[in-house]
C-alpha atoms as a PDB file:
ATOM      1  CA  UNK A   1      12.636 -33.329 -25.760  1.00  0.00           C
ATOM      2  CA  UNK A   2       8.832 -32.539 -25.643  1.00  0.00           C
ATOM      3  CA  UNK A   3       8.944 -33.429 -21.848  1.00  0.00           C
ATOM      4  CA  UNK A   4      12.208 -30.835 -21.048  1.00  0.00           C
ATOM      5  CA  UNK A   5      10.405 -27.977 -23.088  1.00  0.00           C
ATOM      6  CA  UNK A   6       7.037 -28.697 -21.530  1.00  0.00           C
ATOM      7  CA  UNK A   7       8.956 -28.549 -18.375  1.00  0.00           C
ATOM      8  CA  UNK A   8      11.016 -25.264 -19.151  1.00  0.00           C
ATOM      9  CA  UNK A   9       7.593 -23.748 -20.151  1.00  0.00           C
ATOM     10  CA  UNK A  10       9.264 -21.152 -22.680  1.00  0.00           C
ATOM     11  CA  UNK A  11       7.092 -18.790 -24.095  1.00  0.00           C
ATOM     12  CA  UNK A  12       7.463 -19.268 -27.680  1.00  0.00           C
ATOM     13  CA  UNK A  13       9.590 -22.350 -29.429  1.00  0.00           C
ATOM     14  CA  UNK A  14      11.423 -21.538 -32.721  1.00  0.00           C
ATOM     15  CA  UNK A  15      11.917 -24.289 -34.825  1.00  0.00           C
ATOM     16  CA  UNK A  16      14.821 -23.265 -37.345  1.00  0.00           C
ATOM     17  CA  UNK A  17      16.649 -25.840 -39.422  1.00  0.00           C
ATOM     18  CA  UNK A  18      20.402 -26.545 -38.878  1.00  0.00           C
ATOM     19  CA  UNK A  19      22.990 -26.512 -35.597  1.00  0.00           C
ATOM     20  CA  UNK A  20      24.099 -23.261 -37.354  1.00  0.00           C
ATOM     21  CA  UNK A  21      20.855 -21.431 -37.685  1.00  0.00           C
ATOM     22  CA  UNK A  22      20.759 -22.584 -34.123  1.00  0.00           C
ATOM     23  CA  UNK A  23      23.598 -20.663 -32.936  1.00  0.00           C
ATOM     24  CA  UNK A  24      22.920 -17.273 -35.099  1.00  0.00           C
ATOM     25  CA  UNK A  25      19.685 -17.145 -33.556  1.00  0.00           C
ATOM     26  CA  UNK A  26      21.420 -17.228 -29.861  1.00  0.00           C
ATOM     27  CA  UNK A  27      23.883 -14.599 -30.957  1.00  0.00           C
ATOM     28  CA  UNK A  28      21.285 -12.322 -32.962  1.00  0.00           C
ATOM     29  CA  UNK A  29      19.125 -12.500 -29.590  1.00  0.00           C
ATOM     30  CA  UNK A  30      16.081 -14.451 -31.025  1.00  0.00           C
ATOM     31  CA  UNK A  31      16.183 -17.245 -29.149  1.00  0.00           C
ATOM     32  CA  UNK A  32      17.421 -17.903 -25.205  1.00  0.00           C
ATOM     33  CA  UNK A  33      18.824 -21.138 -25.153  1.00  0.00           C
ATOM     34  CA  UNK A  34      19.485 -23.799 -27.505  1.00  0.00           C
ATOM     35  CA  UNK A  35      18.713 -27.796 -26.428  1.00  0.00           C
ATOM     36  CA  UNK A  36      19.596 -30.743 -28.111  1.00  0.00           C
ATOM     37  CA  UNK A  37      20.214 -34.262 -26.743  1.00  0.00           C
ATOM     38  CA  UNK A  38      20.380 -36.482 -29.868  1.00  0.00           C
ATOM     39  CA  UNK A  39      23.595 -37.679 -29.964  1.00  0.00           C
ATOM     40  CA  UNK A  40      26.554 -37.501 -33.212  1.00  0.00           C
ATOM     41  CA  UNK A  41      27.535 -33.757 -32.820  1.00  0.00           C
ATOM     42  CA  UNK A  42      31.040 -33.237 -33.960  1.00  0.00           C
ATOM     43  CA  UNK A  43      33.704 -31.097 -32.869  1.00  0.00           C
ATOM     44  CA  UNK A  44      34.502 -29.507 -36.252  1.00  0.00           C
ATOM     45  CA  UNK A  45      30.594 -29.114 -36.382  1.00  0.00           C
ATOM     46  CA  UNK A  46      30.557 -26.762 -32.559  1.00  0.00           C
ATOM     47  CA  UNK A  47      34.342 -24.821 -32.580  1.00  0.00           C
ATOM     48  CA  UNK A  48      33.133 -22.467 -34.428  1.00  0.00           C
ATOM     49  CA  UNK A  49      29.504 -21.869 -32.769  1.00  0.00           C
ATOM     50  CA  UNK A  50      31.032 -21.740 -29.554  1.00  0.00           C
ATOM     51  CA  UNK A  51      33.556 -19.469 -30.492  1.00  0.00           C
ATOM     52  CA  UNK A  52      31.348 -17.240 -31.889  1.00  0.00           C
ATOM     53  CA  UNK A  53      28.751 -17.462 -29.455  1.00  0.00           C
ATOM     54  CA  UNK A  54      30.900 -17.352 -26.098  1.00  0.00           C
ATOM     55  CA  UNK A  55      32.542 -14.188 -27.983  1.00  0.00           C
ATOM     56  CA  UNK A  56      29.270 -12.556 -27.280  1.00  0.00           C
ATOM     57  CA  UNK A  57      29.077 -14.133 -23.828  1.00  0.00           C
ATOM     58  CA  UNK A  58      26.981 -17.091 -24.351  1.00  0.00           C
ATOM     59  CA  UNK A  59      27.675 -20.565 -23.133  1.00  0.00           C
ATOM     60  CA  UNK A  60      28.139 -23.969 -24.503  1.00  0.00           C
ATOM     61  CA  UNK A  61      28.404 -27.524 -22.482  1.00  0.00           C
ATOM     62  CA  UNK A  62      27.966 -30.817 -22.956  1.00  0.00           C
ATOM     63  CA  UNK A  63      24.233 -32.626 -21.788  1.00  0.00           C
ATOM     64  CA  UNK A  64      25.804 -33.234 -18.264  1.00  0.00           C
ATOM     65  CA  UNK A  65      26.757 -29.241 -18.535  1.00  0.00           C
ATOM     66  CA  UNK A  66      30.900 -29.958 -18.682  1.00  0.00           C
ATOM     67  CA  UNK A  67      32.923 -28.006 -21.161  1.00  0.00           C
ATOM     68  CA  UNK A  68      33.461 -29.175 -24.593  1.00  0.00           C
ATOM     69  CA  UNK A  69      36.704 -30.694 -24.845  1.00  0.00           C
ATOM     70  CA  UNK A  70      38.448 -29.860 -28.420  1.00  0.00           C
ATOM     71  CA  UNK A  71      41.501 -32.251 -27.950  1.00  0.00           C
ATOM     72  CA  UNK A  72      43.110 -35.457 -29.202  1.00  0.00           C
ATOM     73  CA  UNK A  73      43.024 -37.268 -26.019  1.00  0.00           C
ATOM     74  CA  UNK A  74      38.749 -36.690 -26.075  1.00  0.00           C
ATOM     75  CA  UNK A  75      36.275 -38.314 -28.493  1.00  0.00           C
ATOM     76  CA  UNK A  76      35.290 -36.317 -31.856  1.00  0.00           C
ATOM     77  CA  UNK A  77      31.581 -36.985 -31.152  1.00  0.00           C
ATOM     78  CA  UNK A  78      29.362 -35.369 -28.427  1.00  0.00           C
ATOM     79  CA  UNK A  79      27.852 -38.420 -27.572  1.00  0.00           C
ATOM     80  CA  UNK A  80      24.802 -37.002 -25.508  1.00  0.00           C
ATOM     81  CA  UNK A  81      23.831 -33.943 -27.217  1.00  0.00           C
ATOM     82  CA  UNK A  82      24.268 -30.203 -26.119  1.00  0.00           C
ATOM     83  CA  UNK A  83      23.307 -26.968 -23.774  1.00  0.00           C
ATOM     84  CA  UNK A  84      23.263 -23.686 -25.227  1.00  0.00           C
ATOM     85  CA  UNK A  85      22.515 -20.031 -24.271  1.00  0.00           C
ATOM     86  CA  UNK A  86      22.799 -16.493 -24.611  1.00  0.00           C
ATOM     87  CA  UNK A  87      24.089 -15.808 -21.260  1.00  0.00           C
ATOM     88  CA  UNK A  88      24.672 -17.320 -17.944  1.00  0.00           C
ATOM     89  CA  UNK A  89      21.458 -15.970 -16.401  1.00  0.00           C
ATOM     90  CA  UNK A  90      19.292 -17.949 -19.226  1.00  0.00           C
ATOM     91  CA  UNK A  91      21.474 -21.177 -18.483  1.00  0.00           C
END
């Protein structure tokens, strides 16, 4: 993660505790984007970010930037991690 954010060369980094926190900050307009490639998110843990946050016109993908899939035929578990961000410009 160091490497990507080096790389992205952001001018601030906000460290705020909790994939919730996370998401209010993208909707309240405090942070851009929102990175996180450590595998074990759940579904039930993102339906409601991403609702919330793609209400406002913000996006949320998977690492390899595909949709989330919220069915019964598709794994419970983001295995890779997640891509979020205020708006398509940022991502």
């Amino acid at each position: 993660m160091n490497s990507i954010i080096a790389g992205l060369n952001p001018q601030s980094v906000e460290r705020v505790a909790g994939s919730g926190n996370k998401f209010v900050h993208l909707t309240e307009n405090k942070s851009d984007y929102y990175l996180n490639f450590v595998p074990g998110f759940k579904n039930w843990d993102m339906c409601g970010s991403e609702a919330i946050l793609t209400s406002r016109f913000g996006i949320v993908t998977d690492a390899h930037k595909k949709p989330i899939e919220y069915s019964t035929e598709s794994s419970v578990t983001l295995s890779e991690g997640i891509i979020a961000a205020k708006n398509k410009a940022v991502y």
